[in-house]
N, C-alpha and C. Protein backbone atom coordinates (compact mmCIF):
# COMPACT_ATOMS: atom_id res chain seq x y z
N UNK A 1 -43.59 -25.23 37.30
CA UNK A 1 -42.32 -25.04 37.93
C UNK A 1 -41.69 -23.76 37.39
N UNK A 2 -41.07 -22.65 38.23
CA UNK A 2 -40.62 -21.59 37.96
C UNK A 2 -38.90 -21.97 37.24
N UNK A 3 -38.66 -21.36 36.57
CA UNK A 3 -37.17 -21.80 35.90
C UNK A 3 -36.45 -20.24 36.33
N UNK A 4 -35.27 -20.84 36.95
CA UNK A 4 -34.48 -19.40 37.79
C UNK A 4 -33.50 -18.94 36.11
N UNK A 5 -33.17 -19.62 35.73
CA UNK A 5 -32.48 -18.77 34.39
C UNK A 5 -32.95 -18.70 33.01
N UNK A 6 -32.86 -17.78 32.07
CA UNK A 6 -33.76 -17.25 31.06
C UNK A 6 -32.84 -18.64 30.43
N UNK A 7 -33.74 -18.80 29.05
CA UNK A 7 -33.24 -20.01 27.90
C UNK A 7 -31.64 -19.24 27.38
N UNK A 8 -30.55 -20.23 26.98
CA UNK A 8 -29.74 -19.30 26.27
C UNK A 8 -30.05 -18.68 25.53
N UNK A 9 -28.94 -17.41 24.71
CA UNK A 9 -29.22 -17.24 23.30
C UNK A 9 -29.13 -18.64 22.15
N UNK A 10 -29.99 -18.17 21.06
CA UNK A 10 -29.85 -18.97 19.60
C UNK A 10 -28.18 -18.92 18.99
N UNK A 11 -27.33 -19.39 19.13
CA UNK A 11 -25.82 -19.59 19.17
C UNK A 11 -25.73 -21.09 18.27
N UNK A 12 -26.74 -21.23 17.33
CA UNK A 12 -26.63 -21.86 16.17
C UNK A 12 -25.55 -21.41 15.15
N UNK A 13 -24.40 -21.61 14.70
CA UNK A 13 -23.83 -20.75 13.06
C UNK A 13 -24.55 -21.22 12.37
N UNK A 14 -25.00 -22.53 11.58
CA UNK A 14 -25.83 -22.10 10.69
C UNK A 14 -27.07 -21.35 10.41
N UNK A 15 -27.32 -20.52 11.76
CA UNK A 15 -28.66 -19.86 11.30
C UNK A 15 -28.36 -18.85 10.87
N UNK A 16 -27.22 -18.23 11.39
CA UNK A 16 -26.81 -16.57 10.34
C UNK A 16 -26.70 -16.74 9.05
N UNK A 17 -25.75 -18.24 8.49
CA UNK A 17 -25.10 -18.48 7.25
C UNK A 17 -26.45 -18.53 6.34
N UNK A 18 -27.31 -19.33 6.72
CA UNK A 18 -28.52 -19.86 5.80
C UNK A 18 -29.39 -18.38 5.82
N UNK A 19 -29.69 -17.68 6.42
CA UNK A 19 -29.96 -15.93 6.12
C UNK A 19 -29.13 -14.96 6.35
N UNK A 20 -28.57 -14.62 5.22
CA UNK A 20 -27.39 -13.74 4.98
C UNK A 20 -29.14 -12.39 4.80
N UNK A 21 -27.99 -11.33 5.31
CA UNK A 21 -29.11 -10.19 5.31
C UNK A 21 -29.25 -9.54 3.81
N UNK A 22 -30.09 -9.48 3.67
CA UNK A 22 -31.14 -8.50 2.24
C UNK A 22 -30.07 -7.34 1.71
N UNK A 23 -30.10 -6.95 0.66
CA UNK A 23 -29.37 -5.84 0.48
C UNK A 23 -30.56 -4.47 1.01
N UNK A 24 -31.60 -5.09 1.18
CA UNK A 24 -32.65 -4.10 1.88
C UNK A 24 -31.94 -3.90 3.35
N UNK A 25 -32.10 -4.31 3.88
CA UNK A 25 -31.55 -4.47 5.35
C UNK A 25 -29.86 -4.01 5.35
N UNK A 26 -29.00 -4.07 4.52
CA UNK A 26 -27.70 -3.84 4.68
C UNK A 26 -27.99 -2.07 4.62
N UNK A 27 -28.68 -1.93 3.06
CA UNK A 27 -29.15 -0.27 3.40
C UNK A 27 -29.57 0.59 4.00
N UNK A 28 -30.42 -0.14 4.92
CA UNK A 28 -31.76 -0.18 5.96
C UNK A 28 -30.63 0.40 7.39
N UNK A 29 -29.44 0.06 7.21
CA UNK A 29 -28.97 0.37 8.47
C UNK A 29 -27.78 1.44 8.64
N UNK A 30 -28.17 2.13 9.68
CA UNK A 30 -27.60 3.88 9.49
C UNK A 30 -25.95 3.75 9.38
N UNK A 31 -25.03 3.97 8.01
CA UNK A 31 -23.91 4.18 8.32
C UNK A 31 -23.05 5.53 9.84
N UNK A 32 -22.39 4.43 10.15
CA UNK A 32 -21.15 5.11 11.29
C UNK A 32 -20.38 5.28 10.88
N UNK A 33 -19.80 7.00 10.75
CA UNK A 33 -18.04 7.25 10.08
C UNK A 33 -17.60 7.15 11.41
N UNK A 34 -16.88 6.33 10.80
CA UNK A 34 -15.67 6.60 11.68
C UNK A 34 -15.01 7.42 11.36
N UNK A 35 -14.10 8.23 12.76
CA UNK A 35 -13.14 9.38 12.56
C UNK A 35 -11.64 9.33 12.87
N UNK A 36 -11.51 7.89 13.04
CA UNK A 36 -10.17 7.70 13.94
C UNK A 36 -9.20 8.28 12.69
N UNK A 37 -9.15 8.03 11.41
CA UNK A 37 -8.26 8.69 10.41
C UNK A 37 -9.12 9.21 9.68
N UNK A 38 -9.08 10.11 9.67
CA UNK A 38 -9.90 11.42 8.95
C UNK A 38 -8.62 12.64 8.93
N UNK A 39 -8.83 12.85 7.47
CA UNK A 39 -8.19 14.56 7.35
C UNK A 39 -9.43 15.75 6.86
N UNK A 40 -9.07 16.65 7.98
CA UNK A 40 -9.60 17.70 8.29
C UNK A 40 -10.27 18.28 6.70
N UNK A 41 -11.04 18.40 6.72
CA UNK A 41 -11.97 18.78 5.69
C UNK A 41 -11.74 20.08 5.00
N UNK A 42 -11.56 20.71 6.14
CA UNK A 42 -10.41 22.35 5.59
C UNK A 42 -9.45 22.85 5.27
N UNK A 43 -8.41 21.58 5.08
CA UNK A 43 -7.24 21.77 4.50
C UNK A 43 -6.73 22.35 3.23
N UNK A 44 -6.19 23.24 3.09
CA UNK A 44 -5.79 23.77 1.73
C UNK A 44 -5.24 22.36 0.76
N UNK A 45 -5.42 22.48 -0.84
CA UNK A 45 -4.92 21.40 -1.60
C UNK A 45 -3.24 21.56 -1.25
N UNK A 46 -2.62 22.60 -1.01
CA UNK A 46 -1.40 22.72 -1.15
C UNK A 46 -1.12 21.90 0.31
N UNK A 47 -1.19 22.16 1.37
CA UNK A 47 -0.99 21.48 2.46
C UNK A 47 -1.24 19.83 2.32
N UNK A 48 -2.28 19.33 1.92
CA UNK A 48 -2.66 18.03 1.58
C UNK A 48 -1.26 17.55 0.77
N UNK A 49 -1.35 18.23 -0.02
CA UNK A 49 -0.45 17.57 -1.34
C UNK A 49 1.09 17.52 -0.78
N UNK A 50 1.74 18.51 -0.04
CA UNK A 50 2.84 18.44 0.94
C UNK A 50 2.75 17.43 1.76
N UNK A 51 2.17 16.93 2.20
CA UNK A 51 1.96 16.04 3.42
C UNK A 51 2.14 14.46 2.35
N UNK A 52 1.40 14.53 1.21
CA UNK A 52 1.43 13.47 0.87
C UNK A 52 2.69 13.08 -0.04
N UNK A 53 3.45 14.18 -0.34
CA UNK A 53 4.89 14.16 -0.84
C UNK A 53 5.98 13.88 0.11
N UNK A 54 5.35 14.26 1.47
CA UNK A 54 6.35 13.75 2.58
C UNK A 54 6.21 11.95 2.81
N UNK A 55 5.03 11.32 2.94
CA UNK A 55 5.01 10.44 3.52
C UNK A 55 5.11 9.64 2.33
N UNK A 56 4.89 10.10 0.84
CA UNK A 56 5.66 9.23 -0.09
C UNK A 56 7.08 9.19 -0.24
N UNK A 57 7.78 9.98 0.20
CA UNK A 57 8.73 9.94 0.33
C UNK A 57 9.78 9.01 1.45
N UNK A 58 8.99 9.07 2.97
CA UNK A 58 8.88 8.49 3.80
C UNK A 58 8.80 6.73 3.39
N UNK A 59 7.67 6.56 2.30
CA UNK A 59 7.27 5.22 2.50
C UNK A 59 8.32 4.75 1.28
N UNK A 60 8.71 5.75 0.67
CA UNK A 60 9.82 5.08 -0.64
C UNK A 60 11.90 4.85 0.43
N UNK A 61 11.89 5.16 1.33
CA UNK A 61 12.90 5.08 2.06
C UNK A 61 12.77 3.79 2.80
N UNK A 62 11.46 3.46 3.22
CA UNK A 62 11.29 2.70 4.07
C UNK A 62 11.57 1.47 3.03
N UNK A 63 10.98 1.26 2.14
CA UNK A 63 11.06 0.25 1.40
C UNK A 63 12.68 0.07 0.53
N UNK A 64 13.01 0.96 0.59
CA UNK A 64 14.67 0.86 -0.06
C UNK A 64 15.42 0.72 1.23
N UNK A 65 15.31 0.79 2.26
CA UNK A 65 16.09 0.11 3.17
C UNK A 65 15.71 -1.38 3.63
N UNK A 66 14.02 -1.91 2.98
CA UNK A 66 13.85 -2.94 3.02
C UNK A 66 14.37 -4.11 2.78
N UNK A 67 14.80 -3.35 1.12
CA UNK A 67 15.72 -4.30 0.05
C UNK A 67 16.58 -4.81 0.37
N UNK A 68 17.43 -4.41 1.35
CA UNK A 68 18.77 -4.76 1.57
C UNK A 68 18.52 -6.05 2.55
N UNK A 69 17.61 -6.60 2.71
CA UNK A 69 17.63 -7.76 3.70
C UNK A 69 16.48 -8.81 2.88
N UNK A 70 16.26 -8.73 1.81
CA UNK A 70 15.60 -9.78 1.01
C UNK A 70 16.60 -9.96 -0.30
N UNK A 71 16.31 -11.61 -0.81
CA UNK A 71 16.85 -11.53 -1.98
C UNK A 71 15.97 -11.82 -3.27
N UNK A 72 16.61 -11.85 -4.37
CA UNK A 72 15.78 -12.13 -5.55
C UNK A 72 14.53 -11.72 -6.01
N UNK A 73 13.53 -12.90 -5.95
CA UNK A 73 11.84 -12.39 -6.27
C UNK A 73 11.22 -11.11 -5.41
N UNK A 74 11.77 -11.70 -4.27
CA UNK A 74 10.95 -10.64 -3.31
C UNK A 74 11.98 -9.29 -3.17
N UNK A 75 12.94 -9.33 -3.57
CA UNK A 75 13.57 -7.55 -4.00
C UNK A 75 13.33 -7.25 -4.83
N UNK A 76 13.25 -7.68 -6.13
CA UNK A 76 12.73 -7.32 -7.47
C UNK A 76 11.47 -6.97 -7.35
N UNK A 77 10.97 -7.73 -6.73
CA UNK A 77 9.15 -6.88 -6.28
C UNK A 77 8.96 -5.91 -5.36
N UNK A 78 9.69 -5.49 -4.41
CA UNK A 78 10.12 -4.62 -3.22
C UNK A 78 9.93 -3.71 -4.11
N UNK A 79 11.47 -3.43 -5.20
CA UNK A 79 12.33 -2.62 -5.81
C UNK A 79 10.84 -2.10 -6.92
N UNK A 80 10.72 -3.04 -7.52
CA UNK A 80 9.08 -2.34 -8.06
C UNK A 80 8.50 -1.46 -7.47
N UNK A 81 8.11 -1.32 -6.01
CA UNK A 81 6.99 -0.69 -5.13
C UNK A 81 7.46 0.25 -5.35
N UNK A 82 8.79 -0.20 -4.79
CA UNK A 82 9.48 1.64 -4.40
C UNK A 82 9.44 2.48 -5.66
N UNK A 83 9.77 1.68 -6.90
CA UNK A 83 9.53 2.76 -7.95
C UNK A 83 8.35 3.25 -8.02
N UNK A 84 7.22 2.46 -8.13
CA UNK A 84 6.07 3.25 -8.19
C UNK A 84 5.27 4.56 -6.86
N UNK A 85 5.90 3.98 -6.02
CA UNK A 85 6.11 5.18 -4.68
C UNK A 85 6.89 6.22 -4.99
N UNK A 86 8.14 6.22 -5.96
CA UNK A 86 9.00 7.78 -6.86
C UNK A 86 8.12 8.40 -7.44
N UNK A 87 7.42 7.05 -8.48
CA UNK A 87 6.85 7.99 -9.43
C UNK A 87 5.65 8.81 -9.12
N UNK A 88 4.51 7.74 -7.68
CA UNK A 88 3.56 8.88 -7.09
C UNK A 88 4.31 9.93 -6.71
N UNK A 89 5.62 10.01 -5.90
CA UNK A 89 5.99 11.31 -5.34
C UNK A 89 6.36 12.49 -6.35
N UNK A 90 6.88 11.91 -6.95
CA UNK A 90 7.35 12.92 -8.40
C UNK A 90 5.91 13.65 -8.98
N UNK A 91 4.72 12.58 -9.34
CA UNK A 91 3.54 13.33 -9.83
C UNK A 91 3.06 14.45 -8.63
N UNK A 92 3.06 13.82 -7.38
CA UNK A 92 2.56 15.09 -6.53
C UNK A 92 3.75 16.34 -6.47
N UNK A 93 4.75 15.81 -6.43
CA UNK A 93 5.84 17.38 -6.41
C UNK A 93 5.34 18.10 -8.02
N UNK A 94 5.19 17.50 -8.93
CA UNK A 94 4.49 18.08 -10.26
C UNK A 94 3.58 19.04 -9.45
N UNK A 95 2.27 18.35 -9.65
CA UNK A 95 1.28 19.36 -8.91
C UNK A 95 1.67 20.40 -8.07
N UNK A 96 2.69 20.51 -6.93
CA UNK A 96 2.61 21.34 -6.09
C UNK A 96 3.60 22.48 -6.75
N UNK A 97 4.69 21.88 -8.01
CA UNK A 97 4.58 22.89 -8.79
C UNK A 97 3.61 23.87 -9.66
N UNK A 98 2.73 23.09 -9.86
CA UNK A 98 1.83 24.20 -11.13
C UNK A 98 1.00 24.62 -10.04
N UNK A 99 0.95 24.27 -8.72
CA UNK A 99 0.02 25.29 -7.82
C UNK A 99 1.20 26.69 -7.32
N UNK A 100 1.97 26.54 -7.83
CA UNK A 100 3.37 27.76 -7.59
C UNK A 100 3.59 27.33 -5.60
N UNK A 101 3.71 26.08 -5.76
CA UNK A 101 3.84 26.00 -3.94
C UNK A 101 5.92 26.40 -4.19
N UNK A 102 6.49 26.37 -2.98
CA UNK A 102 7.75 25.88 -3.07
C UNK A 102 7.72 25.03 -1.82
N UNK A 103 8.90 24.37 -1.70
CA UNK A 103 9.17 23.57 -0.50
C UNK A 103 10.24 24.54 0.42
């Protein structure tokens, strides 16, 4: 007897779980970059380092206007971030001093 439709797929879960792939096989297979966020490879350090003094700056505003609508644990931990988001911005404005940038 002719059969008009092929067998399903194997749509078992335990057959993936019980063979997890080889670290041979994880290597074995060609990495894909992705490019959706990628910075341009030719960027001067000074440009990089501007950009990233802006959006630390950016992300330390965002989070101090956060504060004002949480209380206690979770502002005291907010209020943490944001400091450590000053102090990245402060180390990169460092750097873009000793590269003699100005703003």
């Amino acid at each position: 007897m002719f059969k008009v439709t092929p067998n399903p797929p194997d749509t078992d879960p335990t057959s993936a779980a019980d063979h997890p792939p080889s670290i041979a096989d994880i290597k074995a297979t060609p990495r894909k970059i992705c490019t959706l966020f990628t910075v341009h490879p030719e960027l001067d350090i000074e440009t990089l380092l501007a950009y990233a003094c802006e959006s630390l700056a950016s992300a330390n505003v965002m989070a101090t206007d956060l504060v004002d609508h949480l209380e206690d644990g979770s502002r005291n931990a907010l209020l943490g971030i944001a400091q450590v988001i000053m102090l990245g911005e402060l180390a990169v404005n460092r750097a873009l001093d000793q590269l003699g940038c100005s703003e």
